[in-house]
Protein backbone atom coordinates (compact mmCIF):
# COMPACT_ATOMS: atom_id res chain seq x y z
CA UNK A 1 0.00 0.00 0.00
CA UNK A 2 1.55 3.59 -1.19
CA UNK A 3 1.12 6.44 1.48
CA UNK A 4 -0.77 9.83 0.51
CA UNK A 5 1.11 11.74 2.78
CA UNK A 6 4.74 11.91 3.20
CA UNK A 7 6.16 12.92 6.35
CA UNK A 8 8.06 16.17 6.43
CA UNK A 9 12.01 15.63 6.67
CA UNK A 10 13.51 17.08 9.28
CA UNK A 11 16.18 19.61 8.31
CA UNK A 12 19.23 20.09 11.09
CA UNK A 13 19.43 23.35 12.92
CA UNK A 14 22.92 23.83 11.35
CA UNK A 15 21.40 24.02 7.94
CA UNK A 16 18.75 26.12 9.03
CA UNK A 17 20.82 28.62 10.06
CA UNK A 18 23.05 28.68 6.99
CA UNK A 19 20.86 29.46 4.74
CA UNK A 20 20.14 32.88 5.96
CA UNK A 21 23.72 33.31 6.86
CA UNK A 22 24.67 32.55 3.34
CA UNK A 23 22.02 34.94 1.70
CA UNK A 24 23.10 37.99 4.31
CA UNK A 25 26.71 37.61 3.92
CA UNK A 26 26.41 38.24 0.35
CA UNK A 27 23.73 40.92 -0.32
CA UNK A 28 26.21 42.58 2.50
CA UNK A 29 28.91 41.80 0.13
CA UNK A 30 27.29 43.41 -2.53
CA UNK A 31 26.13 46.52 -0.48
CA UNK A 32 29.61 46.85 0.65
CA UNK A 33 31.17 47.01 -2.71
CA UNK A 34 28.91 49.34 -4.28
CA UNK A 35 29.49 51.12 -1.13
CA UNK A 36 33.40 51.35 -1.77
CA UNK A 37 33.49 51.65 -5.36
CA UNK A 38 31.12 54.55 -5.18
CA UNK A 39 33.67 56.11 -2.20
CA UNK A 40 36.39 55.57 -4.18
CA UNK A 41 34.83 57.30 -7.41
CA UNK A 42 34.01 60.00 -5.96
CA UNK A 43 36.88 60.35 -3.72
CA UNK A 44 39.84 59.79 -6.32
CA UNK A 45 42.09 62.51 -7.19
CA UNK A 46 44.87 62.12 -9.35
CA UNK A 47 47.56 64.02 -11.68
CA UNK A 48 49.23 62.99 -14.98
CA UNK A 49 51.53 64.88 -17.76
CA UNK A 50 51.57 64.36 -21.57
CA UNK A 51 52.89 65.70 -24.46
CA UNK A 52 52.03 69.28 -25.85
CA UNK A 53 52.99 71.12 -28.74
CA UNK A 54 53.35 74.66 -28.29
CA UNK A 55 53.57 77.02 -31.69
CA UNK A 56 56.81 78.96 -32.70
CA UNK A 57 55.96 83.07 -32.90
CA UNK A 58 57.28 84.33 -35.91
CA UNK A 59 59.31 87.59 -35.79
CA UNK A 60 57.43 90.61 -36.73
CA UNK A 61 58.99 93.01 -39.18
CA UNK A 62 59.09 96.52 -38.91
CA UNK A 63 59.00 97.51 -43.21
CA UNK A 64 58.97 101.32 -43.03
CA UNK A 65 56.56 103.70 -42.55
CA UNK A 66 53.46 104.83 -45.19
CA UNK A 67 50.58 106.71 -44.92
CA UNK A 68 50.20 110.20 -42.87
CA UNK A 69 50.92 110.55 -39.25
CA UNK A 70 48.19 112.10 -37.60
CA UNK A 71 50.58 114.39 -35.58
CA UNK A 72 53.25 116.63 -37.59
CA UNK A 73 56.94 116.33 -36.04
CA UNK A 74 57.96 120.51 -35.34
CA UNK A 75 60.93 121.37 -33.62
CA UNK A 76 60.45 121.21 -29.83
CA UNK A 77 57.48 118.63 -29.87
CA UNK A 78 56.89 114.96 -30.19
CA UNK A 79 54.97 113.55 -32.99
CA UNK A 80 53.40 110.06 -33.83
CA UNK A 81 54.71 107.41 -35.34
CA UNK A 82 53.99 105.59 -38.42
CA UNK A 83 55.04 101.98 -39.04
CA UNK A 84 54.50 99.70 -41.63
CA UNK A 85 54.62 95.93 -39.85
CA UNK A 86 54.42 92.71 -40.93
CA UNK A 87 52.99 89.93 -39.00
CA UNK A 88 53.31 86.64 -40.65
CA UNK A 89 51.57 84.98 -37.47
CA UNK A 90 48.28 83.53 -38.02
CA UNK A 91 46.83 85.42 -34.96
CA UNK A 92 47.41 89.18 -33.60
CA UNK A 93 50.36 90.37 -31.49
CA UNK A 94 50.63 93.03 -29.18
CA UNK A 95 53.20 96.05 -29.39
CA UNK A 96 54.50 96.46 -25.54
CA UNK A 97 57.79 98.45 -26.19
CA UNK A 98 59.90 100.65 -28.16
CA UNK A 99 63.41 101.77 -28.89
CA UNK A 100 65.50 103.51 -31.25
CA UNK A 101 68.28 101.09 -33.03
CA UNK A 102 70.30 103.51 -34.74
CA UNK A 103 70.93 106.75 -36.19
CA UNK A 104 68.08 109.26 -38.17
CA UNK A 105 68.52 110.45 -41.38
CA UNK A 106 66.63 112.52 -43.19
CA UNK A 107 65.02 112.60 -46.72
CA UNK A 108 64.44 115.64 -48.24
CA UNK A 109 63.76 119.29 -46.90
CA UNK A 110 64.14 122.99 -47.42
CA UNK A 111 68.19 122.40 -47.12
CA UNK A 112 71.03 120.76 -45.11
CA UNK A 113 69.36 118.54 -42.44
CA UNK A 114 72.47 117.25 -41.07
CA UNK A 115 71.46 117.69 -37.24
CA UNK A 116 68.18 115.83 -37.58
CA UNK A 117 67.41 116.04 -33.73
CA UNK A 118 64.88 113.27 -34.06
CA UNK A 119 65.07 110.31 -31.64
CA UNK A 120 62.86 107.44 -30.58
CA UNK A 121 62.55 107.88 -26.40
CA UNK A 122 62.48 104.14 -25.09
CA UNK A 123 58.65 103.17 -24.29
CA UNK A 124 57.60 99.90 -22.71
CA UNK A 125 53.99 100.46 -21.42
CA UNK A 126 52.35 100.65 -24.53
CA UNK A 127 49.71 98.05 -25.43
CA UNK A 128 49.18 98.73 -29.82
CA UNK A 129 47.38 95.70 -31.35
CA UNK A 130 49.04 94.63 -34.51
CA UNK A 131 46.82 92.44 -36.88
CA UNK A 132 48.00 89.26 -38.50
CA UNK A 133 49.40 90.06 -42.10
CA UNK A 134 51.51 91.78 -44.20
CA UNK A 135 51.87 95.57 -44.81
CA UNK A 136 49.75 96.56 -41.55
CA UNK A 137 49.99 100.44 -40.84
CA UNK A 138 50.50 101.19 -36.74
CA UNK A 139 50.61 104.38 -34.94
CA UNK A 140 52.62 105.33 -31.86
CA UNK A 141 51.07 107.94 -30.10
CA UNK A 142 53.80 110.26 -29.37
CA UNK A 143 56.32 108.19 -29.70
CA UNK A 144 59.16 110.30 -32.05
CA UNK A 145 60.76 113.85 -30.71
CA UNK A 146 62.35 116.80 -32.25
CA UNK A 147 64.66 118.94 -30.27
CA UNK A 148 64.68 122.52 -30.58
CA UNK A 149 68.31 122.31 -32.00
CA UNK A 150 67.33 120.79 -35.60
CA UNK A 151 68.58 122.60 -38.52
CA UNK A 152 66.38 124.50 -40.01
CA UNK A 153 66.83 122.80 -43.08
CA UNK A 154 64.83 119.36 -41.74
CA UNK A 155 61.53 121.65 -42.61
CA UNK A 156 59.89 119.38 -44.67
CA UNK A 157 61.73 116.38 -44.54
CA UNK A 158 61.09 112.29 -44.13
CA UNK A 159 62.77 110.69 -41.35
CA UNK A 160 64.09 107.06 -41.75
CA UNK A 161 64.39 106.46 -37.91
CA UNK A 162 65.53 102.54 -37.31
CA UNK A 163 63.66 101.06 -34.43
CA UNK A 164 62.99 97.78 -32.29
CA UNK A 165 59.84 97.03 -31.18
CA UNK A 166 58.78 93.93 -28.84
CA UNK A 167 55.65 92.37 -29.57
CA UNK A 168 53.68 89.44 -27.46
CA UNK A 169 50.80 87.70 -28.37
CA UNK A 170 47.96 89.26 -28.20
């Protein structure tokens, strides 16, 4: 004769209590993992170098001067200066300075202009934006003087007055 009804086994207290164990020790696992890897995402700092290539400047060219000043050069005054630059850069510079590289002569005039009088003062606060390209016309605010001594002969005349300028990007 088959039995309907089967007796229930008897499971050991041990393996009771394992169970459980088992399924807490690893959802705490899990908890505690997230728990980390978000502290350490959020917690990580770090620093690195790599390789960077940083663009030659080109030297600017001072050409000569065209165009009118805006200021006329008299004995006794200073006057603006004209400049004809060329930036081969592919992006603007910035005059900051000034200086005079050499001796003035002069062009023309009502006579003898051997004591020209003309001279570049050193400047370095200036701040003159210089586009990129060639044959760009700057002016120097007051920037060439004429002493009271100049023969009067110089009336008239074109001054070829060597300079240095610096530049930076701009």
């Amino acid at each position: 004769m088959r039995r309907l009804f089967t007796r229930p086994r008897r499971v050991s207290a041990s393996c009771r209590s394992r169970a459980p164990l088992a399924v807490g020790a690893t959802v705490a696992l899990l908890i505690g993992l997230g728990a980390g890897a978000a502290w350490g995402y959020f917690t990580t700092v770090s620093s690195g170098s790599g390789p960077a290539n940083v663009g030659t400047v080109k030297s600017v060219t001072v050409d000569g001067a065209t165009g009118t000043p805006s200021s006329k050069l008299m004995p006794g005054t200073s006057a603006d200066l004209t400049l004809t630059l060329d930036n081969p850069n592919s992006y603007s510079v910035t005059i900051v300075s000034i200086t005079q590289n050499g001796s003035v002569t002069a062009v023309g005039g009502s006579g003898t202009c051997s004591n020209t009088g003309v001279s570049v003062p050193a400047q370095s606060a200036l701040n003159i934006p210089v586009a990129s390209g060639a044959g760009v016309v700057v002016h120097i605010p007051n920037s060439v003087s004429m002493s009271a001594t100049s023969d009067s002969g110089c009336q008239g005349a074109s001054f070829h007055i060597p300079v240095t300028i610096t530049v930076e990007k701009g």
